[in-house]
N, C-alpha and C. Protein backbone atom coordinates (compact mmCIF):
# COMPACT_ATOMS: atom_id res chain seq x y z
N UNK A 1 8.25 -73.68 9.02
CA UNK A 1 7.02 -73.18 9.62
C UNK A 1 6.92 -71.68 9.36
N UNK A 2 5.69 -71.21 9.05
CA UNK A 2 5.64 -69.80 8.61
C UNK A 2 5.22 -69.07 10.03
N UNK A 3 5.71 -67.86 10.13
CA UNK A 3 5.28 -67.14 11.37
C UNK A 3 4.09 -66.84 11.09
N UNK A 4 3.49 -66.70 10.51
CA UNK A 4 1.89 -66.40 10.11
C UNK A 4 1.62 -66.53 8.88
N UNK A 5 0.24 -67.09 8.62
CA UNK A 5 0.13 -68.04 7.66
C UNK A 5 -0.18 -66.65 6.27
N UNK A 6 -0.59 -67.20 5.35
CA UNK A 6 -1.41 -66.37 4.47
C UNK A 6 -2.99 -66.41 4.93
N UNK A 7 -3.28 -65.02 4.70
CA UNK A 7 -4.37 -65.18 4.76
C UNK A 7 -5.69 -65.35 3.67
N UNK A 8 -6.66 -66.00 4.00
CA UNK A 8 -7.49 -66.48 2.74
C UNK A 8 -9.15 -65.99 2.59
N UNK A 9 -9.18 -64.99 4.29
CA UNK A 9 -10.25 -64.19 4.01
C UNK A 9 -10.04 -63.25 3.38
N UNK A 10 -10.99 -62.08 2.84
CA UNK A 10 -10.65 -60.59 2.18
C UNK A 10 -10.70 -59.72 2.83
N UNK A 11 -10.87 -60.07 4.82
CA UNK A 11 -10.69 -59.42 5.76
C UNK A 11 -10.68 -59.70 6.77
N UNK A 12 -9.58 -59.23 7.29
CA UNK A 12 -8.80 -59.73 8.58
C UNK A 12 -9.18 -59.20 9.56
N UNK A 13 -9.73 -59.67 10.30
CA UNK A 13 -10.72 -58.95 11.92
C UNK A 13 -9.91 -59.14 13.01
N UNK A 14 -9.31 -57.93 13.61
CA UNK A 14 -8.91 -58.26 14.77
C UNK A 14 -9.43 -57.87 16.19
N UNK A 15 -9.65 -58.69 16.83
CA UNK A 15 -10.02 -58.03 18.42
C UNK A 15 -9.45 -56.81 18.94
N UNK A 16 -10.24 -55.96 19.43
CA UNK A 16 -9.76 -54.66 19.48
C UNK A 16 -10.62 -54.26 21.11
N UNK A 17 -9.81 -53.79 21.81
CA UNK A 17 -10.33 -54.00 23.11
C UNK A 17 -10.13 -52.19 23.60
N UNK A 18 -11.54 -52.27 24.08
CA UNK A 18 -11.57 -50.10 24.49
C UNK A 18 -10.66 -50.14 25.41
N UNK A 19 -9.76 -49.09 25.64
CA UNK A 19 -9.13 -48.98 27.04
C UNK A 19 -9.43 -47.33 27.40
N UNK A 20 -9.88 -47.42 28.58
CA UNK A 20 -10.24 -46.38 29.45
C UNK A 20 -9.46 -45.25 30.02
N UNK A 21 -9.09 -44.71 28.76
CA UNK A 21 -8.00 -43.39 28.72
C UNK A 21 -8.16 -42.52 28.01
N UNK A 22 -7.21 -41.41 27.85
CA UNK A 22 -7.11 -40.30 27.43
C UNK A 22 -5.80 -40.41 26.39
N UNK A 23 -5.78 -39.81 25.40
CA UNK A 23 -5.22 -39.59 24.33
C UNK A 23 -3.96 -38.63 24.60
N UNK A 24 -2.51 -38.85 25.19
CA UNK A 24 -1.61 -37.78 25.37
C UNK A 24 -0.90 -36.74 24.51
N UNK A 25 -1.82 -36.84 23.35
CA UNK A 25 -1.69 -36.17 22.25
C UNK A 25 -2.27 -35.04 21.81
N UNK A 26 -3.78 -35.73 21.60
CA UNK A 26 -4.88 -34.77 20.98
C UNK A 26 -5.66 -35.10 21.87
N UNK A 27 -5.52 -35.35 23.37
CA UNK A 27 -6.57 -35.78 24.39
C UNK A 27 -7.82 -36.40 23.95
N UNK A 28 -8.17 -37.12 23.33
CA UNK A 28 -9.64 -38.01 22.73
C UNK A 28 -9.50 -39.55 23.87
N UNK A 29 -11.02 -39.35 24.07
CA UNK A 29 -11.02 -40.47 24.81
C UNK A 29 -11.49 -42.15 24.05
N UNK A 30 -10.17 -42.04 23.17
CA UNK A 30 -10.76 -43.26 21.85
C UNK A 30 -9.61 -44.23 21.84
N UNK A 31 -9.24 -44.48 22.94
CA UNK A 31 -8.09 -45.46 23.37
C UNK A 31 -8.39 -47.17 22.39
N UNK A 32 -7.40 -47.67 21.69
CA UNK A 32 -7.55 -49.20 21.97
C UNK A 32 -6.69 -50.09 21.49
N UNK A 33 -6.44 -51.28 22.92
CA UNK A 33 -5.85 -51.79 22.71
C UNK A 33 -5.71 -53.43 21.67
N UNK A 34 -4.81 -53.37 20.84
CA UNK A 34 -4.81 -54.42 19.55
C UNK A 34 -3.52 -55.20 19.38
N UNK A 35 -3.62 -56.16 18.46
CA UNK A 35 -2.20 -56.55 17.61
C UNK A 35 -1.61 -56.40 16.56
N UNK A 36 -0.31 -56.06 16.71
CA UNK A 36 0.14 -56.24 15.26
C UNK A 36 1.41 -56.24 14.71
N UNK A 37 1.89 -56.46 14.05
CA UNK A 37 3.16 -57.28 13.17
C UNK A 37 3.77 -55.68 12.76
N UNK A 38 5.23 -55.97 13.01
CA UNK A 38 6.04 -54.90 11.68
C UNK A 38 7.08 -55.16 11.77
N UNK A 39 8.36 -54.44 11.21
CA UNK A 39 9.91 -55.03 11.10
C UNK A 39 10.03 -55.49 12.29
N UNK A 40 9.62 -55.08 13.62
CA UNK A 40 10.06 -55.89 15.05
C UNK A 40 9.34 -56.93 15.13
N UNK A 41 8.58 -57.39 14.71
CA UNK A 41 8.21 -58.51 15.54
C UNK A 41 6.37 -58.07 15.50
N UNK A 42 6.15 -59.12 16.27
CA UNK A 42 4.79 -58.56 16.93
C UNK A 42 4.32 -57.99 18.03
N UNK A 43 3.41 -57.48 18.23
CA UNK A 43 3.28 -56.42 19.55
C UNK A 43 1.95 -56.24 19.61
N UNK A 44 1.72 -56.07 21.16
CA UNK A 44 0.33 -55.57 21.26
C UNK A 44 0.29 -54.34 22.17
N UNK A 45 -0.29 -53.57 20.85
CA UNK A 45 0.38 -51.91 21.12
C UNK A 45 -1.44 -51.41 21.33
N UNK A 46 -1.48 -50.24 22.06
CA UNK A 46 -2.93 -49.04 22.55
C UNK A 46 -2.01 -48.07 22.02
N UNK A 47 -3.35 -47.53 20.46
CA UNK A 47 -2.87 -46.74 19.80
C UNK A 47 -4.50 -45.58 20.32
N UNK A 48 -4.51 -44.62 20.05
CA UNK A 48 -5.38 -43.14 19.74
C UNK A 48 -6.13 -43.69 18.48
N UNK A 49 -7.54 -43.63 18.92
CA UNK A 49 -8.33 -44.36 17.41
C UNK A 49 -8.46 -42.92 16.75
N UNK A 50 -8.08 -41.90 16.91
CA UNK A 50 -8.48 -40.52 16.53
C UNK A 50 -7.12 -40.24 15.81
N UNK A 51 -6.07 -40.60 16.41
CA UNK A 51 -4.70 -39.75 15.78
C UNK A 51 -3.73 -40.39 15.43
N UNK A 52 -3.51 -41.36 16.00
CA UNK A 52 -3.23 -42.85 15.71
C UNK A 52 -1.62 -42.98 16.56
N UNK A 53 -2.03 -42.12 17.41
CA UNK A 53 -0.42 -41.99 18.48
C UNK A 53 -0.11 -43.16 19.29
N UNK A 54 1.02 -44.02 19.40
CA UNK A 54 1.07 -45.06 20.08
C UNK A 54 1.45 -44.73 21.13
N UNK A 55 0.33 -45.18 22.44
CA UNK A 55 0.24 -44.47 23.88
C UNK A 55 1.03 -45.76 24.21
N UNK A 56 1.43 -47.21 24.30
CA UNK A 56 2.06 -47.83 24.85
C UNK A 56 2.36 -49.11 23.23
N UNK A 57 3.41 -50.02 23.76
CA UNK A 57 3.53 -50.72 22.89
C UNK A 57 4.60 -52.01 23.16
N UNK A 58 4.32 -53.17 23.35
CA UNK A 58 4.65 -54.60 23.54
C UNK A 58 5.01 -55.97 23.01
N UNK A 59 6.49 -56.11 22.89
CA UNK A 59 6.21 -57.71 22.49
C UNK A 59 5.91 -58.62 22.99
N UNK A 60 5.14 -59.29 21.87
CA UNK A 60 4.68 -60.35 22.31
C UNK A 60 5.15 -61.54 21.20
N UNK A 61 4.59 -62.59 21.86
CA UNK A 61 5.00 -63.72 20.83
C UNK A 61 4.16 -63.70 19.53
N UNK A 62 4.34 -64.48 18.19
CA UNK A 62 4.03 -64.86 17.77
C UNK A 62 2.52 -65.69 17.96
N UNK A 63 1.44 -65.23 17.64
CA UNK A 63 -0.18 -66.37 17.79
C UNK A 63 0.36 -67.61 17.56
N UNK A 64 0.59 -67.88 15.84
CA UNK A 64 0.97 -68.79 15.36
C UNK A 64 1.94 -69.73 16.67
N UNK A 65 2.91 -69.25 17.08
CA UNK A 65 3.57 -70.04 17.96
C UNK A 65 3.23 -70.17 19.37
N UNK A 66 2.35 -69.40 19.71
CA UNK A 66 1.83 -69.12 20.90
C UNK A 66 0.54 -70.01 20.95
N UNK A 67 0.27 -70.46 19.75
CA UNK A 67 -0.99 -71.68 19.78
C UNK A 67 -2.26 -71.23 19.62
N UNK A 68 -2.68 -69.24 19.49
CA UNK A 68 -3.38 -68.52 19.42
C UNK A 68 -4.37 -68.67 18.24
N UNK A 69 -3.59 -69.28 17.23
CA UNK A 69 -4.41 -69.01 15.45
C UNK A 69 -4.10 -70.83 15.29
């Protein structure tokens, strides 16, 4: 079983949800929270849409196994 499949669109859309904060960086109020994959695992991390500072960050399961995709 693949942890996530290939993908077969030419773009991958992910839900991206505003969160109602401040930037502890470059203070911008361009918060949001998303998913995404890297050597750890997956996570659903609220990055700075301005600076790209990760204000928090979470594992989570797998979609694919989580029944999500």
């Amino acid at each position: 079983m693949k942890i996530y499949p290939q993908p077969t669109e030419l773009f991958i859309n992910e839900a991206v949800e505003e969160v109602d904060d401040g930037c502890e960086r470059c203070g911008a109020r361009r918060l949001a929270r998303y998913r995404v994959v890297d050597y750890r695992g997956w996570l659903r991390v609220v990055k700075c849409r301005a600076c790209l500072h990760t204000a928090d960050a979470q594992r989570i399961e797998s979609p694919v196994l989580s029944g999500e995709l």
